[in-house]
C-alpha atoms as a PDB file:
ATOM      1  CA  UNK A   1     -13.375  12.266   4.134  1.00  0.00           C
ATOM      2  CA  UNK A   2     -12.023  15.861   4.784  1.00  0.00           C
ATOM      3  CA  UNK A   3     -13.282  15.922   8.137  1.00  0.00           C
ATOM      4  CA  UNK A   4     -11.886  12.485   8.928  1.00  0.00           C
ATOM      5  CA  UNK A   5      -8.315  13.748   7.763  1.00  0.00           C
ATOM      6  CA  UNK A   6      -8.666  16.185  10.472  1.00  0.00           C
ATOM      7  CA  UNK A   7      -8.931  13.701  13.063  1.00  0.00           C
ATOM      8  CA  UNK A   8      -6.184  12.851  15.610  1.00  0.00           C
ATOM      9  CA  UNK A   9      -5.179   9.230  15.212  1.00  0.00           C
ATOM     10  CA  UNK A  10      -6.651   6.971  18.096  1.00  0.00           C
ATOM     11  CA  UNK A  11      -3.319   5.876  19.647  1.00  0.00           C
ATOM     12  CA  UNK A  12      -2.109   2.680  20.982  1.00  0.00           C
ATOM     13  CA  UNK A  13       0.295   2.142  23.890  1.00  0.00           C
ATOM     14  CA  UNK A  14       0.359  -1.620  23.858  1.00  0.00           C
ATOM     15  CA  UNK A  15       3.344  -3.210  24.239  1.00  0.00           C
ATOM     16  CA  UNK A  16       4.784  -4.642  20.974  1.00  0.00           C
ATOM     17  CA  UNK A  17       8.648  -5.829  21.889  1.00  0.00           C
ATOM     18  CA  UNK A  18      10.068  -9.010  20.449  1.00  0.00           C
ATOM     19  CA  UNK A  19       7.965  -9.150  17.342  1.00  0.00           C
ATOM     20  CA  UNK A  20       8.893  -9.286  13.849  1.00  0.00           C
ATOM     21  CA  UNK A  21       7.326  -6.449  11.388  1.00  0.00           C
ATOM     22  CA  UNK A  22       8.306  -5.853   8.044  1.00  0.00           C
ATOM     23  CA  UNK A  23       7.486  -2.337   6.375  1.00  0.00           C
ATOM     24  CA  UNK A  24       8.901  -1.528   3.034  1.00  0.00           C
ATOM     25  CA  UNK A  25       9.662   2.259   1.572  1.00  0.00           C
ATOM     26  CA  UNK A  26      11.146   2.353   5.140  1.00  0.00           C
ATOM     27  CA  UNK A  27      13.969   5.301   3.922  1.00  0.00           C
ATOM     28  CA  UNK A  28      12.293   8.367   4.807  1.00  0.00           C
ATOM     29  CA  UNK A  29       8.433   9.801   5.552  1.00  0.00           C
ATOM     30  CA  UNK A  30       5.941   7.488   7.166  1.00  0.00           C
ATOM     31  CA  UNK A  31       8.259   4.264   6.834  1.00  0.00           C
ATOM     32  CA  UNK A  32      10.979   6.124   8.257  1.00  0.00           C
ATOM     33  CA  UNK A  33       9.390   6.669  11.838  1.00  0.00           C
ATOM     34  CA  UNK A  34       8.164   3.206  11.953  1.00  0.00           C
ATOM     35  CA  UNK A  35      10.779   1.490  10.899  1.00  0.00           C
ATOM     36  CA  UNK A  36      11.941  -1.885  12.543  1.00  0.00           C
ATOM     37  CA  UNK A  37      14.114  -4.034  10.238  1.00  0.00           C
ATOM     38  CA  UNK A  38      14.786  -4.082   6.626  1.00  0.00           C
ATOM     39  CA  UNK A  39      15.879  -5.839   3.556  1.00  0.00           C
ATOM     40  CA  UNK A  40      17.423  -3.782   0.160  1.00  0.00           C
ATOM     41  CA  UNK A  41      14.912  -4.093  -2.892  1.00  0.00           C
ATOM     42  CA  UNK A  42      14.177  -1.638  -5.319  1.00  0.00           C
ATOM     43  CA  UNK A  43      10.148  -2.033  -6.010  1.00  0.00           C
ATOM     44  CA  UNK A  44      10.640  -0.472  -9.756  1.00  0.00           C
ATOM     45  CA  UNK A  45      12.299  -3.893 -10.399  1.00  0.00           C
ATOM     46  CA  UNK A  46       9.863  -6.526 -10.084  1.00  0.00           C
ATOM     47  CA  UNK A  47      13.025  -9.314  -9.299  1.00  0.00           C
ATOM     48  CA  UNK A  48      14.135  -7.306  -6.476  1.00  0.00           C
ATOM     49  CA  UNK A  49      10.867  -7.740  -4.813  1.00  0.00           C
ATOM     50  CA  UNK A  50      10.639 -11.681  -5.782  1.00  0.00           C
ATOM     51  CA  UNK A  51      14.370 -11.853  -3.968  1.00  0.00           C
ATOM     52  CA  UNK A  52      12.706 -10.332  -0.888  1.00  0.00           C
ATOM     53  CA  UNK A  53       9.434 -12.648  -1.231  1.00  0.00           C
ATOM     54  CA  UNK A  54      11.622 -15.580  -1.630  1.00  0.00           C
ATOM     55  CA  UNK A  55      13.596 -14.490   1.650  1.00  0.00           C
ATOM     56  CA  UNK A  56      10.819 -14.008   3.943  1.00  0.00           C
ATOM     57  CA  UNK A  57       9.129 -17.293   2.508  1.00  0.00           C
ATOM     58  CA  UNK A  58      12.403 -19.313   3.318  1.00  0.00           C
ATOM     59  CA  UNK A  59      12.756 -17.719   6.751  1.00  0.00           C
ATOM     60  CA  UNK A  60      11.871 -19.559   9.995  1.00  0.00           C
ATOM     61  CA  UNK A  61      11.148 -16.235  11.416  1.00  0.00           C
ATOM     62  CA  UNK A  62       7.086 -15.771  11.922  1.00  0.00           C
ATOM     63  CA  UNK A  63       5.816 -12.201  10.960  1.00  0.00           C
ATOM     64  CA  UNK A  64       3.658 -10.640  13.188  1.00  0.00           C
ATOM     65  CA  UNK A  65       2.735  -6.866  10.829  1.00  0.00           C
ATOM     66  CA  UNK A  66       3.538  -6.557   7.280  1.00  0.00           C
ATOM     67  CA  UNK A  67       3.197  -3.236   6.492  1.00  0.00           C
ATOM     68  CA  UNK A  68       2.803  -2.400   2.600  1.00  0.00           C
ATOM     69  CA  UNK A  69       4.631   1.524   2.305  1.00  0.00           C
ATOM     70  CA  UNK A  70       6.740   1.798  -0.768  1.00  0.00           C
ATOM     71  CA  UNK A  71       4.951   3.641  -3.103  1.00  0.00           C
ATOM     72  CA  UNK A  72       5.773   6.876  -5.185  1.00  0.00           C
ATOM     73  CA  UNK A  73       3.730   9.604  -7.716  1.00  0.00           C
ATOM     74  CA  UNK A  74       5.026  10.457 -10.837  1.00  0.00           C
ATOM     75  CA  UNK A  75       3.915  13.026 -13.249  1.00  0.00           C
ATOM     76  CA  UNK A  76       5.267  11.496 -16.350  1.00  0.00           C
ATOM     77  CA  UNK A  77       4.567   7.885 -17.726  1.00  0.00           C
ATOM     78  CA  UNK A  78       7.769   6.186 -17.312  1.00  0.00           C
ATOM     79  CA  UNK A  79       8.233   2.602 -18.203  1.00  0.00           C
ATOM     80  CA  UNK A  80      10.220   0.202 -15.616  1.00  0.00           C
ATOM     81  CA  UNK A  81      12.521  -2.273 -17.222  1.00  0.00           C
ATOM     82  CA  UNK A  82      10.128  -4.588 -16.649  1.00  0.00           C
ATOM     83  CA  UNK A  83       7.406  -2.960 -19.007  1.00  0.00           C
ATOM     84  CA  UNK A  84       5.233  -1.647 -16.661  1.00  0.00           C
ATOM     85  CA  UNK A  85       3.707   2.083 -15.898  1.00  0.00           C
ATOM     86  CA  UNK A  86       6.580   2.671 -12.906  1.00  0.00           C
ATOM     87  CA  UNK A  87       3.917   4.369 -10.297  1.00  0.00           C
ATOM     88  CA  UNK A  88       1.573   0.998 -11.186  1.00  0.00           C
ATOM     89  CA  UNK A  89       4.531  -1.453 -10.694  1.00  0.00           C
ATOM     90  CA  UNK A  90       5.826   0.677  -7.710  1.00  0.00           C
ATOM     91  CA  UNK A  91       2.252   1.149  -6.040  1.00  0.00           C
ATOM     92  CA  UNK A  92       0.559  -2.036  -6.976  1.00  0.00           C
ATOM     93  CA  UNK A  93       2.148  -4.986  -8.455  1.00  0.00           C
ATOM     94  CA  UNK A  94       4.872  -4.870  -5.534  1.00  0.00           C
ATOM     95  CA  UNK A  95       2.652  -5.317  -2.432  1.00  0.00           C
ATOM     96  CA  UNK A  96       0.549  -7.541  -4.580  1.00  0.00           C
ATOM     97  CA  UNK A  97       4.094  -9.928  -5.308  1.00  0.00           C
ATOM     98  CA  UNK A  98       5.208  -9.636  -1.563  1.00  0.00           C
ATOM     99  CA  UNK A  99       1.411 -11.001  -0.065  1.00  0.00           C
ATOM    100  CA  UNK A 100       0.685 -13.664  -3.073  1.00  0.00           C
ATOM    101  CA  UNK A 101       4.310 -15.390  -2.545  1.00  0.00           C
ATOM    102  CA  UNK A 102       3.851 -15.494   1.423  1.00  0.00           C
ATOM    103  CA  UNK A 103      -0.394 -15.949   1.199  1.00  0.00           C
ATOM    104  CA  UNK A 104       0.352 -19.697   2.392  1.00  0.00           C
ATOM    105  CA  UNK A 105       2.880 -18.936   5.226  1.00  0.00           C
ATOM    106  CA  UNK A 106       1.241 -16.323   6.407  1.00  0.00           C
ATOM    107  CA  UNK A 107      -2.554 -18.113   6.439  1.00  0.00           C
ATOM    108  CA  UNK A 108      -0.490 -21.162   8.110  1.00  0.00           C
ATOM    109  CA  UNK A 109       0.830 -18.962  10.956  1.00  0.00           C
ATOM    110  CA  UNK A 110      -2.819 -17.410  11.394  1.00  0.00           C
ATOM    111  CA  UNK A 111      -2.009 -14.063  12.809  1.00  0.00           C
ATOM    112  CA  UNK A 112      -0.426 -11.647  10.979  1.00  0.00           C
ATOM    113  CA  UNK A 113      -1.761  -8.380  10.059  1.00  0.00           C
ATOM    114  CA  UNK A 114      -1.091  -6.959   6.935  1.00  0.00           C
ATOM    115  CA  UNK A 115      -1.177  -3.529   5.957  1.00  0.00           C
ATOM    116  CA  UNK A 116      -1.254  -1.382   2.756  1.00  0.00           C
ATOM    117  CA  UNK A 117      -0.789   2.314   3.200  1.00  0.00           C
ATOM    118  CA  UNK A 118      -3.077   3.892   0.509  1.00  0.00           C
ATOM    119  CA  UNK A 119      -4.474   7.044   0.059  1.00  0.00           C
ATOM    120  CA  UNK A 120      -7.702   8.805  -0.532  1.00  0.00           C
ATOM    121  CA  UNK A 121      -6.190   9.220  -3.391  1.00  0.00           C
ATOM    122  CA  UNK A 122      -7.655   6.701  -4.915  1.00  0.00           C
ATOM    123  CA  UNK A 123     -10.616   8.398  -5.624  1.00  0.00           C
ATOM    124  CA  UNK A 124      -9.149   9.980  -8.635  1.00  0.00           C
ATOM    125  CA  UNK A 125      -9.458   6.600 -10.139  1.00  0.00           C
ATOM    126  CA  UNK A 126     -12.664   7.911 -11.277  1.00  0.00           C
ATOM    127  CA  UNK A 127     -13.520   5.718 -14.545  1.00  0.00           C
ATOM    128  CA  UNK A 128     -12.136   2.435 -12.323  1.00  0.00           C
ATOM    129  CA  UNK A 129      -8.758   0.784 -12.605  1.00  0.00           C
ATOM    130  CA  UNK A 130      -8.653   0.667 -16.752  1.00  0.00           C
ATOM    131  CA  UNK A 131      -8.854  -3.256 -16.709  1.00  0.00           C
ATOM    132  CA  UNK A 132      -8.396  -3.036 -20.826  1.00  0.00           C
ATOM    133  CA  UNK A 133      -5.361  -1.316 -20.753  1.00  0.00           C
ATOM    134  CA  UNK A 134      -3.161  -1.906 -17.076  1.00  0.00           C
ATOM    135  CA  UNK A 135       0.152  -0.508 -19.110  1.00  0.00           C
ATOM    136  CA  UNK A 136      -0.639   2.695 -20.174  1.00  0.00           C
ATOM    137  CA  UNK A 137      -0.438   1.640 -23.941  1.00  0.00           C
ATOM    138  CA  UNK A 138      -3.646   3.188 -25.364  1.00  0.00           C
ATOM    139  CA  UNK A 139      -5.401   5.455 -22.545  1.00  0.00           C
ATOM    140  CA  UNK A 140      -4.382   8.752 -21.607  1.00  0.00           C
ATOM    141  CA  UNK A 141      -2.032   9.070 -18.577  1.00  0.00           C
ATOM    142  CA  UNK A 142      -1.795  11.672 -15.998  1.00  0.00           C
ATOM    143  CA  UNK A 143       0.100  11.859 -12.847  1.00  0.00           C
ATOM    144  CA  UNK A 144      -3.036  11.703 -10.520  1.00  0.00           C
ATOM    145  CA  UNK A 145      -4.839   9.396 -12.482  1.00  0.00           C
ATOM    146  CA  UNK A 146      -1.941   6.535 -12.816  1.00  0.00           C
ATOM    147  CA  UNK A 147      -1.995   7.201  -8.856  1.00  0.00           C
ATOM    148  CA  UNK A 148      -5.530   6.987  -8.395  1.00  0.00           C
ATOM    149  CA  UNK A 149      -5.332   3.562 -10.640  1.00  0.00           C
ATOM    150  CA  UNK A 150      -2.880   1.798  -8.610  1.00  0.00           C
ATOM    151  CA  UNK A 151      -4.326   2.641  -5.115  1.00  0.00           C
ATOM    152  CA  UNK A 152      -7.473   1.009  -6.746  1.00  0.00           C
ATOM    153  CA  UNK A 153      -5.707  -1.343  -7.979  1.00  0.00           C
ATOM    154  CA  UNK A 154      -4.197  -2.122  -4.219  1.00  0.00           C
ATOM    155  CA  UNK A 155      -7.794  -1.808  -2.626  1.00  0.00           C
ATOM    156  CA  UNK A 156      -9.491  -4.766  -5.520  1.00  0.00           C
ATOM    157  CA  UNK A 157      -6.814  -6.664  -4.292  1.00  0.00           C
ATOM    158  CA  UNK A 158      -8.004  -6.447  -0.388  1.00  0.00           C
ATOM    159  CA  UNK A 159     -10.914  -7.937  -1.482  1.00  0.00           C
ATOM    160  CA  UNK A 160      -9.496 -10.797  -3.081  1.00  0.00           C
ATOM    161  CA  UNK A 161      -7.179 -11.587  -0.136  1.00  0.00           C
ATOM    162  CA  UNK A 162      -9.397 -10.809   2.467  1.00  0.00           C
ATOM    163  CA  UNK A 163     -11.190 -13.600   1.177  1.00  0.00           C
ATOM    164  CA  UNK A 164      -8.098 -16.147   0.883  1.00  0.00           C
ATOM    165  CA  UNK A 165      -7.466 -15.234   4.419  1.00  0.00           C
ATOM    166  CA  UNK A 166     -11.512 -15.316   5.918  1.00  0.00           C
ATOM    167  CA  UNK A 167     -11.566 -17.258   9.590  1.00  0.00           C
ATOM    168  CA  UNK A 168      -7.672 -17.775   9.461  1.00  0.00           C
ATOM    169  CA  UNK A 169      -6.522 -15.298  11.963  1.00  0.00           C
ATOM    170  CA  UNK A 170      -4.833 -13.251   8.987  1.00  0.00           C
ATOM    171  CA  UNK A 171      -6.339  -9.778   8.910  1.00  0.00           C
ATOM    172  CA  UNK A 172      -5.604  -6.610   5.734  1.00  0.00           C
ATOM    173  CA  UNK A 173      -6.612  -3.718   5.796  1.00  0.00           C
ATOM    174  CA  UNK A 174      -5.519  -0.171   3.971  1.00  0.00           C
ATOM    175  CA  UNK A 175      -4.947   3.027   5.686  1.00  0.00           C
ATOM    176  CA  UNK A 176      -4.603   6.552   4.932  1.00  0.00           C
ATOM    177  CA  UNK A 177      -2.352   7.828   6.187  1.00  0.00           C
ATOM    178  CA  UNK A 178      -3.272  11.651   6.509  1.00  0.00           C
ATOM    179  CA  UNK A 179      -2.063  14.809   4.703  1.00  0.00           C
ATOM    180  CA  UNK A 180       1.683  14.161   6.167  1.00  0.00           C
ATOM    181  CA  UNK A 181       5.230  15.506   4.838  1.00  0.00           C
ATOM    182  CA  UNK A 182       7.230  13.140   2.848  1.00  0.00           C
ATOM    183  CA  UNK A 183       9.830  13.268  -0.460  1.00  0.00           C
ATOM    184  CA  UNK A 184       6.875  11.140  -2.613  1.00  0.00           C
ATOM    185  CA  UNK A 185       6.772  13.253  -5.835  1.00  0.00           C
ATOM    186  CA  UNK A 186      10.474  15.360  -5.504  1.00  0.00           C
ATOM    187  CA  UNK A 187      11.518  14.092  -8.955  1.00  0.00           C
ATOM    188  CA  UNK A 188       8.737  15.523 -10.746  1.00  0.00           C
ATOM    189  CA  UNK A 189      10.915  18.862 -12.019  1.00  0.00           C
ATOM    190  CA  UNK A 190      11.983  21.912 -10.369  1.00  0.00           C
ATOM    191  CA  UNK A 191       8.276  23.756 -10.122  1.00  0.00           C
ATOM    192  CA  UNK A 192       6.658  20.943  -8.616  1.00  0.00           C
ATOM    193  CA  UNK A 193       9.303  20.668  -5.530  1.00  0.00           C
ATOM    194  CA  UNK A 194       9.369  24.126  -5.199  1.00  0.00           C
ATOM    195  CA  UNK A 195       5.588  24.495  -5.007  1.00  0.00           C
ATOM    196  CA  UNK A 196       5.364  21.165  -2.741  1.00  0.00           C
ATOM    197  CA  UNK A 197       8.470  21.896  -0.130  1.00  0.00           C
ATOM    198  CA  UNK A 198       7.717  25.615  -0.363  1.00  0.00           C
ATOM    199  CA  UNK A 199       3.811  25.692  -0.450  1.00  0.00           C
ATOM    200  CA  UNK A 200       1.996  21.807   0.237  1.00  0.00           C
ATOM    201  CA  UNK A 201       4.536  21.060   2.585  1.00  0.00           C
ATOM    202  CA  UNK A 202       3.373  24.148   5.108  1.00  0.00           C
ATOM    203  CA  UNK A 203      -0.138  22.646   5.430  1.00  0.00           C
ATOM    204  CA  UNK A 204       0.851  18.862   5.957  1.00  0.00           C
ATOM    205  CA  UNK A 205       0.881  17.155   8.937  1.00  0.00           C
ATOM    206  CA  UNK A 206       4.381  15.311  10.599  1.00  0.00           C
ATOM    207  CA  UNK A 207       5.338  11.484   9.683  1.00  0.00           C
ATOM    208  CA  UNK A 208       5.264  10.987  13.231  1.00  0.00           C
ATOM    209  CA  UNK A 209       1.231  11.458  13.586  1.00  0.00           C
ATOM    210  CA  UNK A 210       0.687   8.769  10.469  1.00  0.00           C
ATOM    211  CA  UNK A 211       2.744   6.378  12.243  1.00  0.00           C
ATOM    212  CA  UNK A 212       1.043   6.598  15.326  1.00  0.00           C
ATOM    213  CA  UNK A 213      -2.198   5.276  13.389  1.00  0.00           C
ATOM    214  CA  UNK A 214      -0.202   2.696  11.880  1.00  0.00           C
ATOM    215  CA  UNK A 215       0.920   1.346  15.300  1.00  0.00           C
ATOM    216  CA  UNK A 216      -2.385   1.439  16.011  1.00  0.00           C
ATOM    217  CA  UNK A 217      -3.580  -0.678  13.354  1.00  0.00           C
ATOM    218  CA  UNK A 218      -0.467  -3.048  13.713  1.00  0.00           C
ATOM    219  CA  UNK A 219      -1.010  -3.291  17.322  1.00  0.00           C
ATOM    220  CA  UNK A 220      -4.234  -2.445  18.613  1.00  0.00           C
ATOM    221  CA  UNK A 221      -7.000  -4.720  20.198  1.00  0.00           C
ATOM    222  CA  UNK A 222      -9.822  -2.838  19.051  1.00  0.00           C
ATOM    223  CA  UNK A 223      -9.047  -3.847  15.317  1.00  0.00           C
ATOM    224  CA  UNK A 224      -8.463  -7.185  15.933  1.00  0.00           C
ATOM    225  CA  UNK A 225     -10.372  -9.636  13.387  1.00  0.00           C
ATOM    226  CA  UNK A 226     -10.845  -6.595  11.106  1.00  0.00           C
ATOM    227  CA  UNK A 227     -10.587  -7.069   7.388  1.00  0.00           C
ATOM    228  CA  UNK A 228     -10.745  -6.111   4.525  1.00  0.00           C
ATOM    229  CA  UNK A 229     -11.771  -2.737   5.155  1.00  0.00           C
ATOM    230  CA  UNK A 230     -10.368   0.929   4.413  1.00  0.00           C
ATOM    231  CA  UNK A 231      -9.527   3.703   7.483  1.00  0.00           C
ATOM    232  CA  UNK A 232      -8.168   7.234   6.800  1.00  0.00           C
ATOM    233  CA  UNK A 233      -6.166   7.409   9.672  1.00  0.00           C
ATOM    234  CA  UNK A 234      -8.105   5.134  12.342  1.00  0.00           C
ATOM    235  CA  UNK A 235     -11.553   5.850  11.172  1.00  0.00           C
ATOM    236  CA  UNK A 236     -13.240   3.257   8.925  1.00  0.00           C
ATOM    237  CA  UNK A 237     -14.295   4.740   5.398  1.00  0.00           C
ATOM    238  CA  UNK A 238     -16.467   3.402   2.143  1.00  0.00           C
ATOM    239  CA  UNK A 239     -13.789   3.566  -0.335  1.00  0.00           C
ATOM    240  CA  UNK A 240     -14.937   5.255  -4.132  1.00  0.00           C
ATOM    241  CA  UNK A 241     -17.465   2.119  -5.729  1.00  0.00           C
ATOM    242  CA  UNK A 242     -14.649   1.381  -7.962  1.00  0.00           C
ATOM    243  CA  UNK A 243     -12.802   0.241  -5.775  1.00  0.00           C
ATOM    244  CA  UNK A 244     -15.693  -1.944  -4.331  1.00  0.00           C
ATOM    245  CA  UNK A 245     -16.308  -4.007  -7.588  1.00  0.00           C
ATOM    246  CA  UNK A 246     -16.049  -7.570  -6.825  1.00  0.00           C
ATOM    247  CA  UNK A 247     -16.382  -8.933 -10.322  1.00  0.00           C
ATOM    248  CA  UNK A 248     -13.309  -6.551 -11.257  1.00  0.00           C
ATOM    249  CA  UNK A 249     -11.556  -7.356  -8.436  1.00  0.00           C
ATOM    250  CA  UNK A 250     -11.776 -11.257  -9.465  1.00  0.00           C
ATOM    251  CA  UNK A 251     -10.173 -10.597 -12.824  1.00  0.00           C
ATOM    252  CA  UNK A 252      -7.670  -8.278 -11.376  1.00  0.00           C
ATOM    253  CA  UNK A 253      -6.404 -10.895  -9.623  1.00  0.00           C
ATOM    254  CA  UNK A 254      -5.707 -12.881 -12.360  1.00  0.00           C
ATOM    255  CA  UNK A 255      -4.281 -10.485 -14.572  1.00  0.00           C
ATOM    256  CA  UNK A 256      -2.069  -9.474 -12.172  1.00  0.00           C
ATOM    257  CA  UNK A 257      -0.908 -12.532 -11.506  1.00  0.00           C
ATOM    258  CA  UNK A 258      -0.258 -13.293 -15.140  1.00  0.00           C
ATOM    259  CA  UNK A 259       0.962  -9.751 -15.657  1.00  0.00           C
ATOM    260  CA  UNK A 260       3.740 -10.830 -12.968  1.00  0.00           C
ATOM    261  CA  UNK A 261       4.157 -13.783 -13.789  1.00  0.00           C
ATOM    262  CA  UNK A 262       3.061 -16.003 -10.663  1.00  0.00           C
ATOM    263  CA  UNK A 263       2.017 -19.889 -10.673  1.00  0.00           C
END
C-alpha cells in the first residue's frame, strides 16, 4: 500500500477530444485539474443530486467517463437535512444516487467508464460498514471512522454494480488517488487547518499527479474491460476484506436504496 503510494502514475497520452465526462466535487483539488463540464448540486442535499440524476438521464448526450469526486471528512457527526451522517451522505449515498438513476442508460449505451475516487482510507473501516446502524444513531462516531465507513460503503457498492453492468461494455472501478493537496477537511476548526496547511500539506503530493492517473483510468487502453476492481493510483490493490463481503454488499444495496428512497 505505502509503497504503491509512492509510485508515479502510469500516464496516458491518448487522445480524448469531443467526449462527454462528468466529474463531480469539480471546485478545487483533484476535480479541479480534471475538470471538463459541470452542473451546480450540493451532495449534502440528497434532492440536489436527484435534480442532476434526472438531468443527465433526460439528456440525449451519451457519457463517455463518469467520474465519482465529491466527497469531504469531517471530524464531528453532523446531520444533513436529510437525516443522514453528512460525510456518509456526502461520500456514499451521492455517487450511489447518480449511478442507480442512470444504471439503465448507461448499460444501454455500453461504454462508459465509471469512476469513484476513494481512498485507502477505507481501511479504517475496520469492524466493516456498521450495517445495524448506517446513521450514526447508536455507535460511536469518529472522524476517520465515518470516513473509513463510507469509502466501504462506496467499494460494496462496486461489487453490486459491477455485476449489473458484467459483459455490457460498462466498466467501475475506484481509485486512490495518492497523498495529494486539497481543502477536504478545512472546516474541521482552527488546529486542524493549521496542522494540515502548515504540516500534512508539506508532505503531499500536487492535484495535478492524481489527475494524471485518473486520465489514465478514464482513457487508457490497458484498462479497458476492467471492473470492479480497486487501484491506488494505477496499480491494482486487494481492498481491506470488509470491503470484499459479498453477502454485505447485497444488503447494502438494498438499504441504500430504501435509505434514499429509490424504486
Amino acid at each position: 500500500m505505502m509503497r504503491n503510494n509512492r509510485k508515479k502514475p502510469e500516464v496516458c497520452n491518448d487522445d480524448f477530444k469531443g467526449r462527454l465526462v462528468i466529474i463531480t466535487g469539480a471546485t478545487s483539488g483533484i476535480g479541479y485539474q480534471v475538470e471538463c463540464d459541470y452542473k451546480i448540486a450540493d451532495f449534502a442535499r440528497l434532492p440536489d443530486v436527484r435534480k442532476v440524476g434526472k438531468e443527465l438521464l433526460e439528456s440525449d448526450l451519451e457519457i463517455d467517463v463518469l467520474i465519482h469526486n465529491a466527497g469531504l471528512y469531517s471530524t464531528k457527526k453532523i446531520y444533513t437535512e436529510d437525516g443522514n451522517e453528512l460525510v456518509f451522505q456526502v461520500n456514499y449515498l451521492g455517487s450511489f444516487i447518480l449511478n442507480y438513476m442512470l444504471k439503465d442508460k448507461l448499460k444501454a449505451q455500453g461504454k462508459t467508464r465509471i469512476i469513484l475516487v476513494n481512498s485507502e482510507g477505507h481501511r479504517f473501516a475496520v469492524f466493516g460498514i456498521g450495517l445495524y446502524d448506517l446513521k450514526y444513531e447508536k455507535r460511536r462516531h469518529s472522524g476517520l471512522g465515518s470516513y473509513g465507513v463510507a469509502k466501504t460503503g462506496q467499494l460494496l457498492s462496486i461489487i453490486k454494480f459491477a455485476e449489473y453492468f458484467e459483459d455490457s461494455g460498462v466498466t467501475i472501478n475506484a481509485v486512490h488517488p495518492g497523498d495529494v493537496k486539497s481543502n477536504m477537511g478545512l472546516n474541521n476548526g482552527r488546529l486542524y487547518r493549521f496542522f494540515k496547511t502548515k504540516i500534512v500539506n508539506r508532505t503531499l503530493k500536487s492535484p495535478e499527479r492524481s489527475a494524471t492517473a485518473l486520465y489514465y483510468h478514464g482513457v487508457s487502453k490497458e484498462v479497458e474491460g476492467i471492473s470492479g476492481k480497486f487501484f491506488n493510483l494505477t496499480t491494482e490493490e486487494e481492498p481491506a476484506p470488509p470491503a470484499l463481503d459479498r453477502d454485505v454488499a447485497e444488503e447494502l444495496w438494498h438499504k441504500t436504496i430504501e435509505l434514499v428512497g429509490l424504486e
